[in-house]
PDB file of N, CA and C in Angstrom:
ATOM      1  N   UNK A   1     -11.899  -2.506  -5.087  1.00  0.00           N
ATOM      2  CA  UNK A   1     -10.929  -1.499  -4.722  1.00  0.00           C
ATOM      3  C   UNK A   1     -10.163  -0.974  -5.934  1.00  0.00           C
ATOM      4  N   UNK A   2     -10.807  -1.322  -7.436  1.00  0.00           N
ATOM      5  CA  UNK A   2      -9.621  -0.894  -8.055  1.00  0.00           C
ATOM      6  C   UNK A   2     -10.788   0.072  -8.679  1.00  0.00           C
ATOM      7  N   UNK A   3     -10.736   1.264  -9.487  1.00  0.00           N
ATOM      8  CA  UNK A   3     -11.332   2.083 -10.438  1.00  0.00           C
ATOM      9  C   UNK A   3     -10.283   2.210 -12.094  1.00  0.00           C
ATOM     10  N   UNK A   4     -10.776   2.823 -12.772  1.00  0.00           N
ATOM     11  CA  UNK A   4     -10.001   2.946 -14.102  1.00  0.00           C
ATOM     12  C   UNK A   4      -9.240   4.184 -13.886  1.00  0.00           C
ATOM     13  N   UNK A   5      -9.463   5.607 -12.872  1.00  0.00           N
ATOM     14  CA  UNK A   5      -9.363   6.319 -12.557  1.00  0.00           C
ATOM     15  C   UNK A   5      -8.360   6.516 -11.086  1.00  0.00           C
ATOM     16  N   UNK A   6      -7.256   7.711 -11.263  1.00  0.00           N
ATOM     17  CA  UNK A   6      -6.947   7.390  -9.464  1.00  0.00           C
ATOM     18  C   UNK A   6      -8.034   8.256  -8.780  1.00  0.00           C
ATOM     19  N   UNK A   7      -7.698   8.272  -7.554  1.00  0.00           N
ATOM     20  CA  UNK A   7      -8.936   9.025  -6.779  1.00  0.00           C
ATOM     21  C   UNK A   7      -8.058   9.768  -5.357  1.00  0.00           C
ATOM     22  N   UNK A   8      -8.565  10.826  -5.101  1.00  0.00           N
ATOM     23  CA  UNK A   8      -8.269  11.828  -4.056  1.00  0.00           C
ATOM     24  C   UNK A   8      -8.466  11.818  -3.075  1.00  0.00           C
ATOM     25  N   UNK A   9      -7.807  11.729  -1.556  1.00  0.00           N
ATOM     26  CA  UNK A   9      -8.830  11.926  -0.385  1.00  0.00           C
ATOM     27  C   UNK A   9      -8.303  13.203   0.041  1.00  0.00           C
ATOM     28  N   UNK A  10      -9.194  14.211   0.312  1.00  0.00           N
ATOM     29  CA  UNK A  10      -8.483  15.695   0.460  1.00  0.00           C
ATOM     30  C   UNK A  10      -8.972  15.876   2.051  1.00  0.00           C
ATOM     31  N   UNK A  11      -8.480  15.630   2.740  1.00  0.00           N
ATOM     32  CA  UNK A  11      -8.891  16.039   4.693  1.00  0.00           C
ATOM     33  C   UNK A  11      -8.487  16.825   4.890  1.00  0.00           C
ATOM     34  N   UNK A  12      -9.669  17.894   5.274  1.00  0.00           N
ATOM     35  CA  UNK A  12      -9.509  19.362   5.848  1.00  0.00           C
ATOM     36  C   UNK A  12      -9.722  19.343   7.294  1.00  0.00           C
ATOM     37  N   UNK A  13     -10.333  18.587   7.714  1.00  0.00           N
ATOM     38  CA  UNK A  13     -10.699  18.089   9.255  1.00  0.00           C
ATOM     39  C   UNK A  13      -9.927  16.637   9.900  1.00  0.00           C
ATOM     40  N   UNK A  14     -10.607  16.419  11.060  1.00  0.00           N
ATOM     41  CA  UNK A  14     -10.478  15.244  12.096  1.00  0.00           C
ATOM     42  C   UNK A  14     -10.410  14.046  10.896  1.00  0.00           C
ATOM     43  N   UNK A  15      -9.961  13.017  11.136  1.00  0.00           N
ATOM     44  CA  UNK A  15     -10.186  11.723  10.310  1.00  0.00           C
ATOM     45  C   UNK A  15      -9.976  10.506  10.960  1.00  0.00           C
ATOM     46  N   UNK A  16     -11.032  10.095  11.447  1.00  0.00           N
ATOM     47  CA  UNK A  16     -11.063   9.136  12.339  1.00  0.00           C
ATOM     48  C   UNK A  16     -12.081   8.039  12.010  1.00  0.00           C
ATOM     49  N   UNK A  17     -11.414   6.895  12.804  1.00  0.00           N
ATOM     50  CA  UNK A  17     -12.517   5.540  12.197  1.00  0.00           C
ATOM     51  C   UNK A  17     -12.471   4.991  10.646  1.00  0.00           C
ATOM     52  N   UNK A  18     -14.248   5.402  10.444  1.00  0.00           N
ATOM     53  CA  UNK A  18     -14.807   5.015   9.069  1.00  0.00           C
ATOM     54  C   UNK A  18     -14.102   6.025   8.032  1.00  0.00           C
ATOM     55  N   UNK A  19     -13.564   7.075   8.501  1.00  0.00           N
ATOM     56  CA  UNK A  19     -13.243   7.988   7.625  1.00  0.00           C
ATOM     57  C   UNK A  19     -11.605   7.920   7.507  1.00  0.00           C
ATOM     58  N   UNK A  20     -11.185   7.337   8.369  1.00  0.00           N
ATOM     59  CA  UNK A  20      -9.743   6.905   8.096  1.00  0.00           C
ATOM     60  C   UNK A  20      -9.417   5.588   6.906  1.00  0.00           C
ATOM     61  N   UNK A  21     -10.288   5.031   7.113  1.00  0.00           N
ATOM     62  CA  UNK A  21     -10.366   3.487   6.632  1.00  0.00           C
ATOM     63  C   UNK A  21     -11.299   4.116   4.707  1.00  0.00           C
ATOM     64  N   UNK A  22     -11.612   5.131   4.806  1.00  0.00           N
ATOM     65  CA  UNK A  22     -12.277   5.682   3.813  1.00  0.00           C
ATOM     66  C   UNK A  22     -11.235   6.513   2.571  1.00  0.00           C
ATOM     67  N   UNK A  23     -10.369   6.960   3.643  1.00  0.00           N
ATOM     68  CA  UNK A  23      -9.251   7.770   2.826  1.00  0.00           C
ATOM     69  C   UNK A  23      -8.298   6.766   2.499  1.00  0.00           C
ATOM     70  N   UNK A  24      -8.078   5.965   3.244  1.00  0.00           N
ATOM     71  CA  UNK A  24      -6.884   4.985   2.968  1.00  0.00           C
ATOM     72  C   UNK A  24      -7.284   4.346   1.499  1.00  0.00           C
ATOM     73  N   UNK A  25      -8.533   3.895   1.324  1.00  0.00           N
ATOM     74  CA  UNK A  25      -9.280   3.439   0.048  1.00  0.00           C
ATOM     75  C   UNK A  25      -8.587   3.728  -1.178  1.00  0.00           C
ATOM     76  N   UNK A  26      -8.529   5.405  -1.281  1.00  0.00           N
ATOM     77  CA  UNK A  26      -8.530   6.431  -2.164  1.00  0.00           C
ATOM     78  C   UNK A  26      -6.324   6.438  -2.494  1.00  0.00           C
ATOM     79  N   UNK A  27      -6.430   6.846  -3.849  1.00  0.00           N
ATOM     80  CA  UNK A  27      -4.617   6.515  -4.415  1.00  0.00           C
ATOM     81  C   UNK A  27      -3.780   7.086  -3.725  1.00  0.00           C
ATOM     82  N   UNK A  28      -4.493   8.757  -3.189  1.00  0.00           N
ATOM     83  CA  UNK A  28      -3.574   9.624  -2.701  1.00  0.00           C
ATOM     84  C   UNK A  28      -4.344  10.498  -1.848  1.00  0.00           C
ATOM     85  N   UNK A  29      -3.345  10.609  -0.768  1.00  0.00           N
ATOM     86  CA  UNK A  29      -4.484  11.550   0.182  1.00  0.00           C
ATOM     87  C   UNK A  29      -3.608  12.773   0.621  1.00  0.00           C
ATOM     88  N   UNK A  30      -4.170  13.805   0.509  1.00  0.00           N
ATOM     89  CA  UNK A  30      -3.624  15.368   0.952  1.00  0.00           C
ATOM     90  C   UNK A  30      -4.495  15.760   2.406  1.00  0.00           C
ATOM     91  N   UNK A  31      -3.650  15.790   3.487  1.00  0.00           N
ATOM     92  CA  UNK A  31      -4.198  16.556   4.497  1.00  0.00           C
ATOM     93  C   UNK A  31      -3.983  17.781   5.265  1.00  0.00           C
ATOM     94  N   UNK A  32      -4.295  18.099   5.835  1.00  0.00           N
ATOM     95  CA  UNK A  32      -4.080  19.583   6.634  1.00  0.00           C
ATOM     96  C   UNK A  32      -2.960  19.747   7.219  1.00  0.00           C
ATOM     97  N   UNK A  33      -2.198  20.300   7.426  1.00  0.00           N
ATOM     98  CA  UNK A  33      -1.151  20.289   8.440  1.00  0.00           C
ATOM     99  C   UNK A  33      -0.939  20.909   9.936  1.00  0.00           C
ATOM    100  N   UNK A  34      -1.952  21.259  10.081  1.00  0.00           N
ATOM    101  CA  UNK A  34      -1.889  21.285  11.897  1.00  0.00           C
ATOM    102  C   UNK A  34      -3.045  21.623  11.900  1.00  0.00           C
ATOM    103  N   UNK A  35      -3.324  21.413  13.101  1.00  0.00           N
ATOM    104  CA  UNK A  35      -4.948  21.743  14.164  1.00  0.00           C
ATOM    105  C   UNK A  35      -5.621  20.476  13.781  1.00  0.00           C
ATOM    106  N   UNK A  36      -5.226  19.222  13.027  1.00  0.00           N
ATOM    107  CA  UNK A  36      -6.320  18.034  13.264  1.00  0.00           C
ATOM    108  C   UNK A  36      -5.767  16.969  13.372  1.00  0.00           C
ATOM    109  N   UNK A  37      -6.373  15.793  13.492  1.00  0.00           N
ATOM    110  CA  UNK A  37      -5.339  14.570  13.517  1.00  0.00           C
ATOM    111  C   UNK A  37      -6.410  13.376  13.061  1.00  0.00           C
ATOM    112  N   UNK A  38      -5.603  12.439  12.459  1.00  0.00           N
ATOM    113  CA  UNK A  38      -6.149  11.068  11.639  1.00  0.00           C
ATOM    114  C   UNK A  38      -5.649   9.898  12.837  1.00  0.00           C
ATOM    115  N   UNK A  39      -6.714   8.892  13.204  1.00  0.00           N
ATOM    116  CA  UNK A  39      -6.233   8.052  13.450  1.00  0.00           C
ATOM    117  C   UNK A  39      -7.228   6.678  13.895  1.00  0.00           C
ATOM    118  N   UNK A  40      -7.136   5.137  14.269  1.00  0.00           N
ATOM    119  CA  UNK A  40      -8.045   4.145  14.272  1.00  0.00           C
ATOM    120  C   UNK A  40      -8.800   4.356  15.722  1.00  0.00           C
ATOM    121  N   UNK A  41      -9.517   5.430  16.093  1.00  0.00           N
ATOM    122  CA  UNK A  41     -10.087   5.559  17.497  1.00  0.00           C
ATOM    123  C   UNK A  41     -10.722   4.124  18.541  1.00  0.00           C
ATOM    124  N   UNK A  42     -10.767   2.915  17.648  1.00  0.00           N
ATOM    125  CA  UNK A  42     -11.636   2.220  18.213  1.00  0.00           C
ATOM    126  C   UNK A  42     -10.527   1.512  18.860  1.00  0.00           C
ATOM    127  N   UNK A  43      -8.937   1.765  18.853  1.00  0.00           N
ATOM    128  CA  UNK A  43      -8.307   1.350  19.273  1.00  0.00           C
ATOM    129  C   UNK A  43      -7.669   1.855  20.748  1.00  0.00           C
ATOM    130  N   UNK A  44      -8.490   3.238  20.723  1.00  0.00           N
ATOM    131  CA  UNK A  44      -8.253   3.968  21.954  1.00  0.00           C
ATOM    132  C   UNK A  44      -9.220   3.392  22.861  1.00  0.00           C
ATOM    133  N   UNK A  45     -10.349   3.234  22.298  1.00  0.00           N
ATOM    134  CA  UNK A  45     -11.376   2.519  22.895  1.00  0.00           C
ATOM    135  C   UNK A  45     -11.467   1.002  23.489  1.00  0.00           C
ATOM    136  N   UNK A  46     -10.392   0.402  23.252  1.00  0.00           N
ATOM    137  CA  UNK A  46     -10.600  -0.923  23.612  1.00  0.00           C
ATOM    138  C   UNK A  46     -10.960  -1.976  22.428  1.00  0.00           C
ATOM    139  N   UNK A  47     -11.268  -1.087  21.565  1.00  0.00           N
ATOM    140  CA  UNK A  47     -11.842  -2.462  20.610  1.00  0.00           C
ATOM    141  C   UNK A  47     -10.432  -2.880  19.446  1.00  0.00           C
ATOM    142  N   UNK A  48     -11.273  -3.684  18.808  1.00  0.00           N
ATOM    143  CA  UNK A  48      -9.895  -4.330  17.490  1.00  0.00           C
ATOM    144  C   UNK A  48     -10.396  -3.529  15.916  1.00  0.00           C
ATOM    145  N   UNK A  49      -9.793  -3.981  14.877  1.00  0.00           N
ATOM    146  CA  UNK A  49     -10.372  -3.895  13.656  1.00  0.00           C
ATOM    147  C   UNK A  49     -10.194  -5.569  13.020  1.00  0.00           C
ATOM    148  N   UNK A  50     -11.301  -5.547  12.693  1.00  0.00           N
ATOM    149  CA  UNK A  50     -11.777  -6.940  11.549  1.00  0.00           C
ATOM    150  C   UNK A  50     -10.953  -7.115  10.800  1.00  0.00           C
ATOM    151  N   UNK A  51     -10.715  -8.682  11.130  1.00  0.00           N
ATOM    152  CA  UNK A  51      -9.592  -8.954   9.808  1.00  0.00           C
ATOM    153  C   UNK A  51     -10.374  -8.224   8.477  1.00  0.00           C
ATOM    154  N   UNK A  52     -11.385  -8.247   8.127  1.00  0.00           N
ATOM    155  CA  UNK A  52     -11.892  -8.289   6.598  1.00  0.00           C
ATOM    156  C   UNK A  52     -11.916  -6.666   6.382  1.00  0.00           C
ATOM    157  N   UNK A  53     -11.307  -5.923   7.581  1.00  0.00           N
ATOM    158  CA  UNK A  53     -11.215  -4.394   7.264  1.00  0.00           C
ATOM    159  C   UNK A  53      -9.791  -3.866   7.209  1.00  0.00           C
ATOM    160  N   UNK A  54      -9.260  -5.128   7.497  1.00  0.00           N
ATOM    161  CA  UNK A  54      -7.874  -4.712   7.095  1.00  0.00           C
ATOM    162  C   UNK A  54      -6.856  -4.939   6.153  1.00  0.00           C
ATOM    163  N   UNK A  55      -7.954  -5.097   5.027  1.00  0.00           N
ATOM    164  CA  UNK A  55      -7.316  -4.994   3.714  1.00  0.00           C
ATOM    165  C   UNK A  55      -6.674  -3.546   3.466  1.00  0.00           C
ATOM    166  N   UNK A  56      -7.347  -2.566   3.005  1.00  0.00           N
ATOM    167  CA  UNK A  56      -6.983  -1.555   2.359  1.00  0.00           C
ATOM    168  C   UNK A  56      -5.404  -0.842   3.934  1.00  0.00           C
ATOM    169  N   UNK A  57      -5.760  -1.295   4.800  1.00  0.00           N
ATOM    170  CA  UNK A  57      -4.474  -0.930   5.432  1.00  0.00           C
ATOM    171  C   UNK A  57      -3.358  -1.302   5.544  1.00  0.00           C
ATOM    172  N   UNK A  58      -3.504  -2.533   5.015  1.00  0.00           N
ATOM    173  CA  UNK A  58      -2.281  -3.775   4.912  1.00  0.00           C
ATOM    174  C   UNK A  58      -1.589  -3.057   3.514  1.00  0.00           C
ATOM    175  N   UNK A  59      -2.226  -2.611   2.531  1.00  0.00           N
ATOM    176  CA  UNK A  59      -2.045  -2.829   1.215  1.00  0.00           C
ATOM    177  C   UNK A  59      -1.423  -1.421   0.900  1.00  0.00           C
ATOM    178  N   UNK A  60      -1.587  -0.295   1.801  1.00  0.00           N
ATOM    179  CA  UNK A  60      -1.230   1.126   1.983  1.00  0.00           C
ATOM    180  C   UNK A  60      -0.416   1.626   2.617  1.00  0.00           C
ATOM    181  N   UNK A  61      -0.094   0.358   3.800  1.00  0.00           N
ATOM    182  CA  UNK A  61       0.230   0.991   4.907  1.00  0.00           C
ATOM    183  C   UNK A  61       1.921   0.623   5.353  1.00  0.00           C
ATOM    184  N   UNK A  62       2.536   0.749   6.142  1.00  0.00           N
ATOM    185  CA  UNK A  62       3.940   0.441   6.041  1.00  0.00           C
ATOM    186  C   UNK A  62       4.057  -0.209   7.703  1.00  0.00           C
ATOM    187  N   UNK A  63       4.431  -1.380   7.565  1.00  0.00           N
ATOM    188  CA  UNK A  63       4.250  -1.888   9.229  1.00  0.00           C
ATOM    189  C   UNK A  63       4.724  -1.180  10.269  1.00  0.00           C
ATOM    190  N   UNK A  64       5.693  -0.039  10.154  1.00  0.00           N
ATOM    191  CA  UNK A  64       5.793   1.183  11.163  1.00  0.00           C
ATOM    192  C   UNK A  64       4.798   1.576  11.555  1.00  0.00           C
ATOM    193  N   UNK A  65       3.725   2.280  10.376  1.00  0.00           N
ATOM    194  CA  UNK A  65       2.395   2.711  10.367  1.00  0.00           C
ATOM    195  C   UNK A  65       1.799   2.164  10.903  1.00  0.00           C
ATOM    196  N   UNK A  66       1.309   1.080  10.565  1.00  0.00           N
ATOM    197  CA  UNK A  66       0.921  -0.189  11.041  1.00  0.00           C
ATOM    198  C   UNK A  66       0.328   0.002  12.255  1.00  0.00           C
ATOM    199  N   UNK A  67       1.911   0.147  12.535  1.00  0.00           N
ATOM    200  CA  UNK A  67       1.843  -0.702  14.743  1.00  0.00           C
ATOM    201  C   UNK A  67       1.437   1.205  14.909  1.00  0.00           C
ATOM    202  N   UNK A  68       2.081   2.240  14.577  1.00  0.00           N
ATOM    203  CA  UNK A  68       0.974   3.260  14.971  1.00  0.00           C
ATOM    204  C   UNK A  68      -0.032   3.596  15.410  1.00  0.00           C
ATOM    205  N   UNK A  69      -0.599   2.654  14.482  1.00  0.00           N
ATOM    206  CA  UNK A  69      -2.427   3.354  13.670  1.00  0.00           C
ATOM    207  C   UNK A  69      -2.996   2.277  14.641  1.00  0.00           C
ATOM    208  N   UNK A  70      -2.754   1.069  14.160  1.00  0.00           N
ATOM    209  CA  UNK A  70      -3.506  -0.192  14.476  1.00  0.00           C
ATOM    210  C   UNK A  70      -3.315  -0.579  15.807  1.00  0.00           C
ATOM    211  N   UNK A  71      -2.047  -0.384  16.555  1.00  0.00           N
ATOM    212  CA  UNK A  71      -1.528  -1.086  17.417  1.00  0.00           C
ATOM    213  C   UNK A  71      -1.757  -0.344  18.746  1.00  0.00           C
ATOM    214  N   UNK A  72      -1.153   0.614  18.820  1.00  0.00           N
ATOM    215  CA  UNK A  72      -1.033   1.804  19.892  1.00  0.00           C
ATOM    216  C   UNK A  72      -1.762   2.846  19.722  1.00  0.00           C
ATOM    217  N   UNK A  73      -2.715   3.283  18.690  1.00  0.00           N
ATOM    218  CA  UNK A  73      -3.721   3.768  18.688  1.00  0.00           C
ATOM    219  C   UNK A  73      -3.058   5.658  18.782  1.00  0.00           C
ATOM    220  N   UNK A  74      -2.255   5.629  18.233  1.00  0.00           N
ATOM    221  CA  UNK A  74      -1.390   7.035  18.107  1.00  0.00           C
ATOM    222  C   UNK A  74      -2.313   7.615  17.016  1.00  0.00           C
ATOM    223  N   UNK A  75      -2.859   8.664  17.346  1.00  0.00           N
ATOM    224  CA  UNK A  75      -3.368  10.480  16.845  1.00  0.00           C
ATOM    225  C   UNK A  75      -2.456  11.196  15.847  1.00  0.00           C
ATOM    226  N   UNK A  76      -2.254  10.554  14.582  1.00  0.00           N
ATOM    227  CA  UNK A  76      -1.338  11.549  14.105  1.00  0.00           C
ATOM    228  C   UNK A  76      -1.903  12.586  13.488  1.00  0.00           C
ATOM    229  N   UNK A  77      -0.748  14.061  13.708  1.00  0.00           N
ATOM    230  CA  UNK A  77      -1.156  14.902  12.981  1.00  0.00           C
ATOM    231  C   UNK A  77      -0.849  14.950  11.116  1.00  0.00           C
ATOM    232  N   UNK A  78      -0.563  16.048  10.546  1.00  0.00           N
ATOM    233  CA  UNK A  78      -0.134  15.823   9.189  1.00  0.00           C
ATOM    234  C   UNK A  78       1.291  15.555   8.820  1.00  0.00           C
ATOM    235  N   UNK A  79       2.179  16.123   9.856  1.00  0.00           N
ATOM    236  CA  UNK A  79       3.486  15.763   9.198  1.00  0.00           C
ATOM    237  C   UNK A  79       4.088  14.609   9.777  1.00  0.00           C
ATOM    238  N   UNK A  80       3.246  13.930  10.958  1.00  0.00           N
ATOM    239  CA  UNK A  80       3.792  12.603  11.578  1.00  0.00           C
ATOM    240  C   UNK A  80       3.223  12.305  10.134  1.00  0.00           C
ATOM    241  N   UNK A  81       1.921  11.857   9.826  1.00  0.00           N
ATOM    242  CA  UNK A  81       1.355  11.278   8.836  1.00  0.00           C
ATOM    243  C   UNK A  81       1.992  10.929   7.342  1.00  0.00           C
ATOM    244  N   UNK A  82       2.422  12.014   7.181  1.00  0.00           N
ATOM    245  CA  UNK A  82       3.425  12.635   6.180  1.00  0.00           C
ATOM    246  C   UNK A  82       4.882  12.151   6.687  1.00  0.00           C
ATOM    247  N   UNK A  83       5.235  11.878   7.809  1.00  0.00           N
ATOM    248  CA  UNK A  83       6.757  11.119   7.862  1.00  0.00           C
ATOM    249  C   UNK A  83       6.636   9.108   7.752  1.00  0.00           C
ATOM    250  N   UNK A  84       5.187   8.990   8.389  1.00  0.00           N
ATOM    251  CA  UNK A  84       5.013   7.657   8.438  1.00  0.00           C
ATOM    252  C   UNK A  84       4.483   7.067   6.765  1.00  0.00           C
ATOM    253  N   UNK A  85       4.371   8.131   5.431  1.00  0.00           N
ATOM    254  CA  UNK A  85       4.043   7.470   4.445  1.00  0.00           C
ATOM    255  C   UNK A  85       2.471   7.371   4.309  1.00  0.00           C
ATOM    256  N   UNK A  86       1.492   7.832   5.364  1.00  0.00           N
ATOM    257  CA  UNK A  86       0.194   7.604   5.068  1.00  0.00           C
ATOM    258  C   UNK A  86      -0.373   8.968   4.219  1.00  0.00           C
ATOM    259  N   UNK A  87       0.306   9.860   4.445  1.00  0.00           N
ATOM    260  CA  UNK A  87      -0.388  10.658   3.430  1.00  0.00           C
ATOM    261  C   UNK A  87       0.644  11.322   2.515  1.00  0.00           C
ATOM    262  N   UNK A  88      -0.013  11.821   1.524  1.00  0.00           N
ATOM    263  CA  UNK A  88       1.025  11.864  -0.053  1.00  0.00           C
ATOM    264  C   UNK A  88       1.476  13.491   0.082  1.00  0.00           C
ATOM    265  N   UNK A  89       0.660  14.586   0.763  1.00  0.00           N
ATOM    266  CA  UNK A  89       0.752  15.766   0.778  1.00  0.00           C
ATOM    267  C   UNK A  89       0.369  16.473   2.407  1.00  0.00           C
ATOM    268  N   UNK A  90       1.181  17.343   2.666  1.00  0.00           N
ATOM    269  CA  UNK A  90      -0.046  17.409   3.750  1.00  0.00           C
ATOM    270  C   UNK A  90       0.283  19.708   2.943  1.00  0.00           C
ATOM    271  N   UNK A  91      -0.887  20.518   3.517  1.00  0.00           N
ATOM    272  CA  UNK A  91      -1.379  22.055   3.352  1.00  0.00           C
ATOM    273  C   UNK A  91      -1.747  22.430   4.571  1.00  0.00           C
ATOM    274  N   UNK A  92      -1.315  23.809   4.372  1.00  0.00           N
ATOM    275  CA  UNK A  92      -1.990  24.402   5.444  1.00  0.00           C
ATOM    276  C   UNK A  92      -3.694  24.889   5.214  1.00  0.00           C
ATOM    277  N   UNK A  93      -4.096  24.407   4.010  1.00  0.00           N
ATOM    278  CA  UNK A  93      -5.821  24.158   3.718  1.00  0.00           C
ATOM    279  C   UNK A  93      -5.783  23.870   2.887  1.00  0.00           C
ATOM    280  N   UNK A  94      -6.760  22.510   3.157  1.00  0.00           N
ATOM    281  CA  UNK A  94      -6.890  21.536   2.042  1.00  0.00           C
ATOM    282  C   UNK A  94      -7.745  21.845   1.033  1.00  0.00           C
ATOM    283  N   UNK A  95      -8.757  22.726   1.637  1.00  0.00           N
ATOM    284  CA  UNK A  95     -10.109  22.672   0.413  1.00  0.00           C
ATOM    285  C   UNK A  95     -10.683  23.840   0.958  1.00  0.00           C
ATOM    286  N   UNK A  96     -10.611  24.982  -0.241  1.00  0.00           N
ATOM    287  CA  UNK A  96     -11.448  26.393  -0.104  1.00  0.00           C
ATOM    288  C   UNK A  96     -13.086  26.063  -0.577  1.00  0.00           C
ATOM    289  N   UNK A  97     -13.526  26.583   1.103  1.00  0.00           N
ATOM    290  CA  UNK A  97     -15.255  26.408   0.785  1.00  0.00           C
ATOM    291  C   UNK A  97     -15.314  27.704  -0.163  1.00  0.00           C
ATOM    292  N   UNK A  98     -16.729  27.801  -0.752  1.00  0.00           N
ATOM    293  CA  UNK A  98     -17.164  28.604  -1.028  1.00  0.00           C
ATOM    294  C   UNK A  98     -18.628  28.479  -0.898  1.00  0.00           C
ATOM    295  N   UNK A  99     -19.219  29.428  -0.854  1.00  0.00           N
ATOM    296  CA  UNK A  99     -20.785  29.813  -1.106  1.00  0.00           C
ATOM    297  C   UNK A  99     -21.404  29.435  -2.484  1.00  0.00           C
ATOM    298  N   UNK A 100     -22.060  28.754  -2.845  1.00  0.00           N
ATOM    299  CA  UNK A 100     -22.376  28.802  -3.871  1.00  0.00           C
ATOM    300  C   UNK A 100     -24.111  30.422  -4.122  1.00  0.00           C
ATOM    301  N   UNK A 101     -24.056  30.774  -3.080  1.00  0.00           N
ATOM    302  CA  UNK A 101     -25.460  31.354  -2.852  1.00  0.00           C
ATOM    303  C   UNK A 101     -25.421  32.715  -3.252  1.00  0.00           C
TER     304      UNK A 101
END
C-alpha cells in the first residue's frame, strides 16, 4: 500500500464495492458532485466485508465514516462524502473525455 509517489482516484461515476475499496487505496480522491453516489453495496445486500479488506478503510477512514459506509450501508453522494472526510475534492466533472480519433 505504500508507492514513492502519491496517487489520484478521480470518480466521474457510481463507486461502489471493488471500486470503492479501490479509491480508498489511492492518497486523494476527487469526485463528482451530484448525480452519483459511492458506497459498500454488499452491505445493502446482506453480506459483511473481510477483516483482511478492511485495512485500507480503517487507515482512511474516520469511525463516523466508518459506521456509514460499513455499518448502515448509506449511498453517499459527493458532498456527504466530502463532509464525512472520504473524499479530498468533490467537481461538478471530474474528468473531460475526449476522442482521441
Amino acid at each position: 500500500m505504500r508507492l514513492s509517489f502519491p496517487t489520484i482516484a478521480a470518480m466521474d461515476g457510481h463507486c461502489h464495492a471493488g471500486g470503492f475499496m479501490f479509491a480508498m487505496a489511492h492518497d486523494y480522491r476527487f469526485f463528482r458532485d451530484s448525480g452519483v453516489t459511492m458506497s459498500m453495496s454488499e452491505i445493502n445486500l446482506g453480506g459483511t466485508i473481510p477483516r483482511n479488506m478492511m485495512g485500507p478503510l480503517l487507515a482512511k477512514m474516520t469511525k463516523p465514516a466508518l459506521r456509514q459506509i460499513c455499518q448502515l450501508g448509506v449511498k453517499m453522494d459527493g458532498p456527504m462524502a466530502m463532509e464525512y472526510g472520504i473524499v479530498d475534492q468533490i467537481y461538478p466533472k471530474v474528468l473531460k473525455a475526449t476522442n482521441p480519433l
